[in-house]
C-alpha atoms as a PDB file:
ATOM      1  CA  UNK A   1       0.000   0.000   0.000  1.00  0.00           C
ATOM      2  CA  UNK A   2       0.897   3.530  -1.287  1.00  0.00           C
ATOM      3  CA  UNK A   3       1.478   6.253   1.410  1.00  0.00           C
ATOM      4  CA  UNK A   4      -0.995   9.882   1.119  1.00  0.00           C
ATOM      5  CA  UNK A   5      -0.381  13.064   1.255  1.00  0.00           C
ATOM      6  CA  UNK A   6      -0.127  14.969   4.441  1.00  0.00           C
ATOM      7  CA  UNK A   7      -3.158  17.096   2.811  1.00  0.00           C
ATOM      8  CA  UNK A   8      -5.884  16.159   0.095  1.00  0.00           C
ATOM      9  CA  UNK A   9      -7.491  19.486  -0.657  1.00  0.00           C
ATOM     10  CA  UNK A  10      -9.291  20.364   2.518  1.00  0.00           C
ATOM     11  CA  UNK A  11      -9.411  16.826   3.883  1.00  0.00           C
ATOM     12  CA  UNK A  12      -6.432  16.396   6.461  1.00  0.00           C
ATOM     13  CA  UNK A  13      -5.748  12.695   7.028  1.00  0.00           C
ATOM     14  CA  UNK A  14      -5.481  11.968  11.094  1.00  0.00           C
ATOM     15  CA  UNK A  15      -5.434   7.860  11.252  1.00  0.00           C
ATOM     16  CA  UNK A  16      -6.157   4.934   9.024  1.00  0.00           C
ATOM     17  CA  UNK A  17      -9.545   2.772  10.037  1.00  0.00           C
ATOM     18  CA  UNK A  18      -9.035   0.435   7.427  1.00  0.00           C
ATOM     19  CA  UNK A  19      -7.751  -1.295   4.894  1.00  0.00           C
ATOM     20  CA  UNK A  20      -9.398  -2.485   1.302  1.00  0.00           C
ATOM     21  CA  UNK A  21      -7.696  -4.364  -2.018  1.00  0.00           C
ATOM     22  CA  UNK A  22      -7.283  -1.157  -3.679  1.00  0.00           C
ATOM     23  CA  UNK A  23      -8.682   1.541  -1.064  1.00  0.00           C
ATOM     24  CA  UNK A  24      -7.570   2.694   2.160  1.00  0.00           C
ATOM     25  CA  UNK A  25     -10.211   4.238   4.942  1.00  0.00           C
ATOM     26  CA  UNK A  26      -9.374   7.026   6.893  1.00  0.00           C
ATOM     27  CA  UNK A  27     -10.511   9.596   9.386  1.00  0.00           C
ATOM     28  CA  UNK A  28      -9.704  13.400   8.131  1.00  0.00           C
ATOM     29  CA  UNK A  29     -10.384  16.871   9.174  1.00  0.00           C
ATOM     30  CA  UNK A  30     -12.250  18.179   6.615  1.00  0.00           C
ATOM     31  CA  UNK A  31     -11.734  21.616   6.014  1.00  0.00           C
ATOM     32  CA  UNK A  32     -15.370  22.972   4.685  1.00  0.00           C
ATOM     33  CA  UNK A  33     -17.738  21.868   7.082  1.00  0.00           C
ATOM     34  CA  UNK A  34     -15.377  21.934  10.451  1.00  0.00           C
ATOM     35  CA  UNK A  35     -15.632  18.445  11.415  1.00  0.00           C
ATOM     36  CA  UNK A  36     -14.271  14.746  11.424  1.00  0.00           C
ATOM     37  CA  UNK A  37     -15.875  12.821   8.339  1.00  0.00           C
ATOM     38  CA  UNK A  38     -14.382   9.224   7.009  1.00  0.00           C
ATOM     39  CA  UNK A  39     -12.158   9.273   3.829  1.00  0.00           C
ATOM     40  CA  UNK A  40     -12.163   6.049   1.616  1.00  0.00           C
ATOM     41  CA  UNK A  41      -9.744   6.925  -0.891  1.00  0.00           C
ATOM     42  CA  UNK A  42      -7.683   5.181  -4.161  1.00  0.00           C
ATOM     43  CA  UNK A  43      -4.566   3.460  -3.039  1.00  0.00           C
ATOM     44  CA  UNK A  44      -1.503   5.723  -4.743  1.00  0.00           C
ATOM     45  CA  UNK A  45      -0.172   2.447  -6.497  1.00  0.00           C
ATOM     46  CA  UNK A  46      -3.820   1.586  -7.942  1.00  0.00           C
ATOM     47  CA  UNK A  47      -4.150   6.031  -8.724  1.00  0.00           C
ATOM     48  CA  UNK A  48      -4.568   5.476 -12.949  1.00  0.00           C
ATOM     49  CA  UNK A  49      -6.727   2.542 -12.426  1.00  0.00           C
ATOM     50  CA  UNK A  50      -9.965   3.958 -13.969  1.00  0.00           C
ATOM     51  CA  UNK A  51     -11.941   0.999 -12.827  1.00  0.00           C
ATOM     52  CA  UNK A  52     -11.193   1.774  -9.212  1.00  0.00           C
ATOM     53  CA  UNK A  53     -13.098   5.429  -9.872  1.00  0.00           C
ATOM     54  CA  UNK A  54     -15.404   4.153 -11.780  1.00  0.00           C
ATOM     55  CA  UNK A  55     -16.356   1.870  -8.608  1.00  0.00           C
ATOM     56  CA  UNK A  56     -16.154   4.983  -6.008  1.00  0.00           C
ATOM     57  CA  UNK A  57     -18.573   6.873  -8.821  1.00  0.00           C
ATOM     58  CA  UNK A  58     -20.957   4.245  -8.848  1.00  0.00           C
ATOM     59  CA  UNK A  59     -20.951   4.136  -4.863  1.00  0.00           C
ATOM     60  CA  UNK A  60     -21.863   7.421  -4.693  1.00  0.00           C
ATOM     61  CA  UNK A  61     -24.339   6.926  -7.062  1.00  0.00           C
ATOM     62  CA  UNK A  62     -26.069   4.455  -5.170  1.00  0.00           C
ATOM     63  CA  UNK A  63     -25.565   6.107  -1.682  1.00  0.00           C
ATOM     64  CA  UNK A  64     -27.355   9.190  -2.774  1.00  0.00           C
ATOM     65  CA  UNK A  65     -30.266   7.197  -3.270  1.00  0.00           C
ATOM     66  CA  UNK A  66     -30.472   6.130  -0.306  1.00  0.00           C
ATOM     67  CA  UNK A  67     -31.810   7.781   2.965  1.00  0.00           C
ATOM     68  CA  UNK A  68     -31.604   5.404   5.920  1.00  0.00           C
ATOM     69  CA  UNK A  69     -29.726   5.738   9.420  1.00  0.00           C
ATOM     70  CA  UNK A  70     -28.278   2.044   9.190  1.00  0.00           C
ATOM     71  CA  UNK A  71     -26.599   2.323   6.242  1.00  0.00           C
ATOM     72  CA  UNK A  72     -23.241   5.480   5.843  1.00  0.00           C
ATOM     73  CA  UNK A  73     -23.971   8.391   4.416  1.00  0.00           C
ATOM     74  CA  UNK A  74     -21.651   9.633   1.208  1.00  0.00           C
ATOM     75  CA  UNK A  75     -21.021  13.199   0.974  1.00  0.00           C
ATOM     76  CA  UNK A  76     -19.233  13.589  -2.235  1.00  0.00           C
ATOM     77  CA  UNK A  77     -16.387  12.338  -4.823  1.00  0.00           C
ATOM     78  CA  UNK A  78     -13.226  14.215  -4.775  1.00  0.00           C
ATOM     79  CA  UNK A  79     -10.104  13.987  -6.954  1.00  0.00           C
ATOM     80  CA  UNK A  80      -7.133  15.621  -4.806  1.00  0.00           C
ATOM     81  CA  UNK A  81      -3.510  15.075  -5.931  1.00  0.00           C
ATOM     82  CA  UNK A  82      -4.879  12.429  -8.323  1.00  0.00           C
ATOM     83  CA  UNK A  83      -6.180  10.168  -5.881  1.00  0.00           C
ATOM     84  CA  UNK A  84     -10.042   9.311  -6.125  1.00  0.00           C
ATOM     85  CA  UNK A  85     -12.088   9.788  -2.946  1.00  0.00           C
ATOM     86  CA  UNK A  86     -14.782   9.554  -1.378  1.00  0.00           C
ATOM     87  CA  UNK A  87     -15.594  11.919   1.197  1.00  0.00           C
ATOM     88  CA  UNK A  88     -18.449  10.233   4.230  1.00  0.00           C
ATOM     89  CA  UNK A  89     -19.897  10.177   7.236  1.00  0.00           C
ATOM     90  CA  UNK A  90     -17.249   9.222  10.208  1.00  0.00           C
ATOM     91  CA  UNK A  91     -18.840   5.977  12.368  1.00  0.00           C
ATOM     92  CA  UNK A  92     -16.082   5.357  14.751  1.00  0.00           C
ATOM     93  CA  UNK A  93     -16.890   1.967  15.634  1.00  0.00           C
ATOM     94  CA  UNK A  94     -15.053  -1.702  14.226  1.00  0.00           C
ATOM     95  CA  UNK A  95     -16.691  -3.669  11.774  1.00  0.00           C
ATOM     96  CA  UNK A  96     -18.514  -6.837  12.741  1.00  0.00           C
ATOM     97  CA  UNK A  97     -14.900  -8.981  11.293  1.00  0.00           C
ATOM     98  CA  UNK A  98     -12.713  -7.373  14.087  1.00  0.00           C
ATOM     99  CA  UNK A  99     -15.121  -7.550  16.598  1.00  0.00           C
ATOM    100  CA  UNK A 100     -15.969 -11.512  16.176  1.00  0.00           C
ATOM    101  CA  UNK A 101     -12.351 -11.890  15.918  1.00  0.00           C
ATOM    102  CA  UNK A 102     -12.100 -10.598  19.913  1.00  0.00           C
ATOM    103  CA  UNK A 103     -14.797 -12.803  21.057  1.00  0.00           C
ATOM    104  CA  UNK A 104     -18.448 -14.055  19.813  1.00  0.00           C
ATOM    105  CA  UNK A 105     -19.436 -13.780  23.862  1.00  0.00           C
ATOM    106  CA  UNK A 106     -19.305  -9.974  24.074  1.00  0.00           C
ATOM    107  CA  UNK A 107     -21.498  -9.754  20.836  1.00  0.00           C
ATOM    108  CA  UNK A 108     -24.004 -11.724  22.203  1.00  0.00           C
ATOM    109  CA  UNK A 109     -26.147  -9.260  24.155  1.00  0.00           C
ATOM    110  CA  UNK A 110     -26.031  -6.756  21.468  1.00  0.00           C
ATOM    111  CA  UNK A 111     -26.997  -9.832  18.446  1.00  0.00           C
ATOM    112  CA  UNK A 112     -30.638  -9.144  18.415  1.00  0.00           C
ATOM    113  CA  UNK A 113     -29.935  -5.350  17.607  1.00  0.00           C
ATOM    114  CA  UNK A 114     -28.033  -6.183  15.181  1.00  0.00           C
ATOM    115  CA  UNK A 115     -29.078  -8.063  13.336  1.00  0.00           C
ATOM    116  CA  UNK A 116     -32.526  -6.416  13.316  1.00  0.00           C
ATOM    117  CA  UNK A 117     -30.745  -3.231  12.207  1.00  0.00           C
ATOM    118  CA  UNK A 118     -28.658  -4.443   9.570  1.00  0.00           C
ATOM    119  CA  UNK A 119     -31.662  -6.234   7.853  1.00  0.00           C
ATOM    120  CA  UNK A 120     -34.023  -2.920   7.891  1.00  0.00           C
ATOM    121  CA  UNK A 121     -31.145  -1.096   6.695  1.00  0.00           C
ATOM    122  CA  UNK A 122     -30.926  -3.608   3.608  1.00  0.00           C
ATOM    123  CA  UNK A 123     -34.488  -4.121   3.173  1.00  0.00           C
ATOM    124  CA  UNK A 124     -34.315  -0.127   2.396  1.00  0.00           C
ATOM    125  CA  UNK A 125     -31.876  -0.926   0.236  1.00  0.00           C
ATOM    126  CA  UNK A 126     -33.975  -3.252  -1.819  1.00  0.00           C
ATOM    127  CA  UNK A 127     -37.262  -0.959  -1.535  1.00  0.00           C
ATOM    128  CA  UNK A 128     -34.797   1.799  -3.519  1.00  0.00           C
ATOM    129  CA  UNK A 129     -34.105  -0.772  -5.962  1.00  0.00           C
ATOM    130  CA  UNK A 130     -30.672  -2.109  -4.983  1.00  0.00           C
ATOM    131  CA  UNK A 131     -28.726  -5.425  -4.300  1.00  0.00           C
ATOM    132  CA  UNK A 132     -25.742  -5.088  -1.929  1.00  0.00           C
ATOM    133  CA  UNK A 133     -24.159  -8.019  -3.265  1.00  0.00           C
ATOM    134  CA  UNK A 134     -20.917  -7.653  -0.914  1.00  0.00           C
ATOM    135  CA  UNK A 135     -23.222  -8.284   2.926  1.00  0.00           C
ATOM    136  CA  UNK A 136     -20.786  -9.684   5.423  1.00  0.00           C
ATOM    137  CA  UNK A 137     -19.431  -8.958   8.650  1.00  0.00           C
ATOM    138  CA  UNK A 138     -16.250  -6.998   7.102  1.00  0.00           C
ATOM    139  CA  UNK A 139     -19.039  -4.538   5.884  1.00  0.00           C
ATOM    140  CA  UNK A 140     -21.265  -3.901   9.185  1.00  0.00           C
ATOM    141  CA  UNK A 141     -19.748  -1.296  11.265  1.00  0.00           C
ATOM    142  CA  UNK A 142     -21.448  -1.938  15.238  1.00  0.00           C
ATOM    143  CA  UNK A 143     -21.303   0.512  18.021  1.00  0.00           C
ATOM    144  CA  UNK A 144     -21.567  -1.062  21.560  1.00  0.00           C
ATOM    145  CA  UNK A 145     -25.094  -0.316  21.727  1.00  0.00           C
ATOM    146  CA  UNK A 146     -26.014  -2.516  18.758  1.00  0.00           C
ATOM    147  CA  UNK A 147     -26.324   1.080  16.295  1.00  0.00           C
ATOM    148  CA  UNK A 148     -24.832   0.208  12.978  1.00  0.00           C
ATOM    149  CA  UNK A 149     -23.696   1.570   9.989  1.00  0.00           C
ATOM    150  CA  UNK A 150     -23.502  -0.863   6.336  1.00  0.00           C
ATOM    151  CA  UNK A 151     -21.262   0.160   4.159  1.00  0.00           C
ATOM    152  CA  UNK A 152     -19.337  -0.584   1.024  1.00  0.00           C
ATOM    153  CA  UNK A 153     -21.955  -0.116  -2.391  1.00  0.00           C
ATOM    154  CA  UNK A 154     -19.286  -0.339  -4.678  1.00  0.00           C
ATOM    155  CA  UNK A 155     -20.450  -3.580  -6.344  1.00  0.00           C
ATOM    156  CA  UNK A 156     -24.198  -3.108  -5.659  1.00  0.00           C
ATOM    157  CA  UNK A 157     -26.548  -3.788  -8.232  1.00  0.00           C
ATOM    158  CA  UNK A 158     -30.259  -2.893  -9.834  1.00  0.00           C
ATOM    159  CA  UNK A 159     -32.659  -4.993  -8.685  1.00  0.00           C
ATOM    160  CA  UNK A 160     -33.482  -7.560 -11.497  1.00  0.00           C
ATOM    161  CA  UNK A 161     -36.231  -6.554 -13.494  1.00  0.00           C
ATOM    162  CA  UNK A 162     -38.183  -7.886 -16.901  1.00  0.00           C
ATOM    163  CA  UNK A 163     -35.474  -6.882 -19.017  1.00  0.00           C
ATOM    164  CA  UNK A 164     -33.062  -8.202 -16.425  1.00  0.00           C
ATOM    165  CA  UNK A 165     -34.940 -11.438 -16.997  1.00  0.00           C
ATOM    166  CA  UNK A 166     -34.976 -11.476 -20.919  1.00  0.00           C
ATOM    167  CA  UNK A 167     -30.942 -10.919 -20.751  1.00  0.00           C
ATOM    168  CA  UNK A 168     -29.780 -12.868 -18.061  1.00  0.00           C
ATOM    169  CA  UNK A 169     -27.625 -12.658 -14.985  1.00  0.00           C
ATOM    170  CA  UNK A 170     -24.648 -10.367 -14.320  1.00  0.00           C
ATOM    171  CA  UNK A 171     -20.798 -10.831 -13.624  1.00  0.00           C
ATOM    172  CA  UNK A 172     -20.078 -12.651 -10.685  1.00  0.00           C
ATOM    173  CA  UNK A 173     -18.763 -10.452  -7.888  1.00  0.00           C
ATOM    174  CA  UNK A 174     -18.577 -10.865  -4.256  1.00  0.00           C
ATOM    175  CA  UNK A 175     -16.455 -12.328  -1.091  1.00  0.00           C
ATOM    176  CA  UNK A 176     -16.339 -15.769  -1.524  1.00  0.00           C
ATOM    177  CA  UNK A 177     -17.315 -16.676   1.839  1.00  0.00           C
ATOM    178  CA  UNK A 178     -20.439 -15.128   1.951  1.00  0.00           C
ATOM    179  CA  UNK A 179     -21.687 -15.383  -1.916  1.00  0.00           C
ATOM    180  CA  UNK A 180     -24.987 -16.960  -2.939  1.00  0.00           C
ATOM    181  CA  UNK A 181     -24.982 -19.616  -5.005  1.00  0.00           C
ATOM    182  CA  UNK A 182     -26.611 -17.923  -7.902  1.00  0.00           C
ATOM    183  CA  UNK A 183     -24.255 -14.722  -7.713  1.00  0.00           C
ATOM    184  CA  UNK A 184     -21.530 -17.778  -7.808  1.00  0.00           C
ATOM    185  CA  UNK A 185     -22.699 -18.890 -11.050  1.00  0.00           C
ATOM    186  CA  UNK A 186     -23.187 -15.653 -12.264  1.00  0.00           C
ATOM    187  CA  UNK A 187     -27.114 -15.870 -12.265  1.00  0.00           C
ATOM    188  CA  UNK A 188     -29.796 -13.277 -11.552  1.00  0.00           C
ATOM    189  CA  UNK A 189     -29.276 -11.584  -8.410  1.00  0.00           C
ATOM    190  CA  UNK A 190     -32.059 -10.754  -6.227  1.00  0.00           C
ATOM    191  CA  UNK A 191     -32.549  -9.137  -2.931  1.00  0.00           C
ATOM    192  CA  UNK A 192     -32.314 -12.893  -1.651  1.00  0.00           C
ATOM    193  CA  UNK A 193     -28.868 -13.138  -2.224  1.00  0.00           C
ATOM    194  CA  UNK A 194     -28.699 -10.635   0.261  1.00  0.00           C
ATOM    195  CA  UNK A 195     -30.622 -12.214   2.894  1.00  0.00           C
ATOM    196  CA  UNK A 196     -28.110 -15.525   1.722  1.00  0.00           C
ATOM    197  CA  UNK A 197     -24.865 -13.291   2.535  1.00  0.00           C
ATOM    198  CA  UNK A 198     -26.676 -11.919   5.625  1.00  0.00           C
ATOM    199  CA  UNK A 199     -27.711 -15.541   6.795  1.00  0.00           C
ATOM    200  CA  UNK A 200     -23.882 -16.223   6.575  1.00  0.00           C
ATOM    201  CA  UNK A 201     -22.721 -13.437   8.770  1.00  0.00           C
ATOM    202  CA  UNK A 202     -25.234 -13.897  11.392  1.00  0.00           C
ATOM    203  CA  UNK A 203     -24.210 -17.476  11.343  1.00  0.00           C
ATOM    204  CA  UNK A 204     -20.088 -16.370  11.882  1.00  0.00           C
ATOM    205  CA  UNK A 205     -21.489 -13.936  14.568  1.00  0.00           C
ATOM    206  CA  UNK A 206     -23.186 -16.710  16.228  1.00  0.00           C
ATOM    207  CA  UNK A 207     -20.202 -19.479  15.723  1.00  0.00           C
ATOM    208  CA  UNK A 208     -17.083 -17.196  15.142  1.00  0.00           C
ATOM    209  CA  UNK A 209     -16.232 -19.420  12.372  1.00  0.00           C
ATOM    210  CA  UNK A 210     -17.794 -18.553   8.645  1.00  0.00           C
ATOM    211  CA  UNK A 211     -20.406 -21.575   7.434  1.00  0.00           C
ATOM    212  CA  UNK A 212     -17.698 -23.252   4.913  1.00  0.00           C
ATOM    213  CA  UNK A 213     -14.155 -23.276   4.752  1.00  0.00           C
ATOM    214  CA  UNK A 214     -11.489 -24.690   1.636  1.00  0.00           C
ATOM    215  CA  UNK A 215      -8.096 -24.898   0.726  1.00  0.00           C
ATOM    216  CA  UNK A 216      -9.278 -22.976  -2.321  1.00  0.00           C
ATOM    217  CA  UNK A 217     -11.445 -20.586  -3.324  1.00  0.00           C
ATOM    218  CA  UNK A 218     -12.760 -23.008  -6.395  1.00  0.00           C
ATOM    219  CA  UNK A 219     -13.348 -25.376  -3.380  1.00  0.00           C
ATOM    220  CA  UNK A 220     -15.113 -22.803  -1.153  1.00  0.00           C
ATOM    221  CA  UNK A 221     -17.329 -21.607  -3.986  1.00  0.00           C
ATOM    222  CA  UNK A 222     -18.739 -25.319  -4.602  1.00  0.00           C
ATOM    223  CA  UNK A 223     -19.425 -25.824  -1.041  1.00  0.00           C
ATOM    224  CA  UNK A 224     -21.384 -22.875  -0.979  1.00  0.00           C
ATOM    225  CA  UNK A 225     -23.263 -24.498  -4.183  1.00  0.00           C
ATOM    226  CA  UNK A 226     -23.700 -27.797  -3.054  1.00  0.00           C
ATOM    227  CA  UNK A 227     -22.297 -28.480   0.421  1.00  0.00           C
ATOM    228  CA  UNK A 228     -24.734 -29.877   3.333  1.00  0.00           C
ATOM    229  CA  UNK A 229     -26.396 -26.369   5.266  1.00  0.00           C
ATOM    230  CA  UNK A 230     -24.485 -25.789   8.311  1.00  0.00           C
ATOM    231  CA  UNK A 231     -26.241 -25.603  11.751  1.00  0.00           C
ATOM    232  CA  UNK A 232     -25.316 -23.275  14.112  1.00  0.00           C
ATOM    233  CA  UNK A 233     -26.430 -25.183  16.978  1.00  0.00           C
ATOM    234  CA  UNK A 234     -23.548 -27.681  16.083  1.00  0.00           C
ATOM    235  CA  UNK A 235     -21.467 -24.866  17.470  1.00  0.00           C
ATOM    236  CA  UNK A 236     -23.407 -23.316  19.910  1.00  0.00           C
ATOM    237  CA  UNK A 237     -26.483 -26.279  21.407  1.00  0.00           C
ATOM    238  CA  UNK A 238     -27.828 -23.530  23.640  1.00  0.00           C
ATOM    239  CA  UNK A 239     -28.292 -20.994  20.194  1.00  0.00           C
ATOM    240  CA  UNK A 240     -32.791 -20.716  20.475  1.00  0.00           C
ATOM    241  CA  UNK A 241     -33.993 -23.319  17.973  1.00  0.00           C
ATOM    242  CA  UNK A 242     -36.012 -21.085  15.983  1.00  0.00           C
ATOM    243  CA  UNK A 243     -33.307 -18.496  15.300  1.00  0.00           C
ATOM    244  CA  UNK A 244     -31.136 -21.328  14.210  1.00  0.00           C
ATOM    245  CA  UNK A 245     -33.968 -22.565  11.876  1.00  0.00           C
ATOM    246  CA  UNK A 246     -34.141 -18.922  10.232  1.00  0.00           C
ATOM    247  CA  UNK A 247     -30.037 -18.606   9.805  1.00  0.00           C
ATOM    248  CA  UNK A 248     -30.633 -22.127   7.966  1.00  0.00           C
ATOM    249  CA  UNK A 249     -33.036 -21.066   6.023  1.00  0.00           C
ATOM    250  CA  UNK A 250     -31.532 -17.962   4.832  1.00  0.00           C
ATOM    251  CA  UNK A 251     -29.022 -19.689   3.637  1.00  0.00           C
ATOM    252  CA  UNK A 252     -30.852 -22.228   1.749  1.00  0.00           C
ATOM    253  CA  UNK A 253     -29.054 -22.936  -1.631  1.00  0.00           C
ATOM    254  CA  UNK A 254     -32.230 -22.326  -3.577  1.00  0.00           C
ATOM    255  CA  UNK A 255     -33.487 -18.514  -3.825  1.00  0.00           C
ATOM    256  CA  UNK A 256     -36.975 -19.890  -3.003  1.00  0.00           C
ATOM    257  CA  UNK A 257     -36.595 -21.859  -0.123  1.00  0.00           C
ATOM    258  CA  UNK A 258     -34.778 -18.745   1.324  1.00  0.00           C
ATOM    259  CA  UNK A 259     -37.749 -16.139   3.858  1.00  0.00           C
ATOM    260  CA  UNK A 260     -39.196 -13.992   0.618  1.00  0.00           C
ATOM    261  CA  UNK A 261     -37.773 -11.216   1.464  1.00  0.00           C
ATOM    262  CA  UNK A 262     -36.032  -8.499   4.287  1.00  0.00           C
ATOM    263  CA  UNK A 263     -39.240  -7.687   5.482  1.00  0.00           C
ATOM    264  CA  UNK A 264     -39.670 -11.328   6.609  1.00  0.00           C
ATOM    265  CA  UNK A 265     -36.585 -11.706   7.790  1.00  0.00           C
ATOM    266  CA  UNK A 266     -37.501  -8.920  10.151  1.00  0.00           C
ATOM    267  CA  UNK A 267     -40.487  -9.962  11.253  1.00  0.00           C
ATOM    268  CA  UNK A 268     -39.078 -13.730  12.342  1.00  0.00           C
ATOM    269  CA  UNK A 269     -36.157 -11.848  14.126  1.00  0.00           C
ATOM    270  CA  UNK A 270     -38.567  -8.991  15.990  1.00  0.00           C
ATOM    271  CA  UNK A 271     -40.155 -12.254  17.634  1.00  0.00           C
ATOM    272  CA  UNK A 272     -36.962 -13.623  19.366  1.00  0.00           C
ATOM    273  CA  UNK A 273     -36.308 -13.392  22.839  1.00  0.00           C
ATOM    274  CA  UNK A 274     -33.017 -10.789  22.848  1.00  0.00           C
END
């Protein structure tokens, strides 16, 4: 990874919160409106890819479509010193990977929350006509209340409609451990393949572990196509029945046999005991 400049424009970088392939996230000073705001910005070494703009254009595209408190707010794109950026709302808190990596106990009493949160903030998502497409615990930011934040829409995608139907699927993009099998093969993409990738990170919040591992990712892929459903209560025998039932069936390998939709998903989760 490239090092930035002291200064972009009026954006003064302060400290790194994280790291992508070709981005890096940071907290800045930003100059014009006075305050701390979150800075996810081109690596230097990746600066001339125009693909890697053309990805922070599109997620500002999508962002400003959207109006919901679970999911970040985008500002605006900048170019400063030749380095794409995006310039958004600062959420000080680690994403869901970092904190399941210090312990699946301390999430526990804060699971309910979030997991009801992150679905409404998706489900608005899909009633503005998007797909995520990239849902996993790398991409839900949690504060130690339960608030969070989803982020990431670079890879997001129109809802499939009828001409989406007459021409077929779209190019397979994702994190393998979380990817539906239909976004594996490159299929139509519906808000259920949300609702699969959000079935798998409830079940690593749960378990600690993600549903399938593999020496490769060609091996990972097919077990998310055809491998056995994994139960969480093969991890955790105390995990409520019920909730167990719903992570397994969000993460059926057919679309159908998945809950309809977010809305559902809610409503199952809205019954649990927290």
């Amino acid at each position: 990874m490239g090092s930035l400049p002291a200064q972009l424009g009026s954006l003064k970088p302060v400290r790194q919160l994280g790291v992508g392939k070709h981005c890096q996230i940071w907290e800045a000073l930003d100059g014009v409106a006075s305050t701390s705001v979150a800075v996810k910005v081109v690596d230097p070494e990746m600066a001339h890819d125009v693909g890697q703009r053309r990805l922070l254009e599109h997620e500002l595209k999508v962002a400003t479509s959207l109006a919901h408190p679970g999911l970040v707010r985008i500002d605006r794109f900048e170019d400063e010193a030749g380095l794409p950026l995006l310039v958004m709302e600062l959420f000080p808190h680690d994403n869901l990977k970092r904190q399941v990596a210090a312990g699946v106990e301390q999430l526990a009493p804060r699971l309910q929350r979030i997991a009801m949160e992150t679905a409404m903030a998706l489900d608005h998502m899909h009633s503005r006509g998007w797909v995520h497409r990239d849902v996993k615990p790398d991409n839900i930011l949690a504060a130690a209340d339960g608030k969070v934040k989803v982020i990431d829409f670079a890879i997001a995608s129109r809802r499939p409609g009828l001409l989406g139907g007459l021409w077929g699927g779209q190019q397979a993009q994702g994190s393998p451990s979380y990817m539906a099998p239909e976004q594996i093969r490159g299929g139509r993409v519906d808000p259920r393949a949300d609702i699969y990738s959000l079935g798998c990170t409830f079940y690593e919040l749960v378990t600690g572990e993600v549903p399938y591992s593999a020496v490769t990712t060609n091996d990972l892929l097919n077990k998310h196509v055809s491998a056995p459903v994994p139960s969480v209560t093969l991890h955790k025998p105390s995990f409520p029945t019920a909730a167990a039932r719903l992570i397994s069936r969000m993460m059926a390998k057919r679309p159908a046999d998945r809950p309809g939709s977010m809305q559902d998903v809610i409503a199952e989760v809205r019954t649990f005991r927290a």
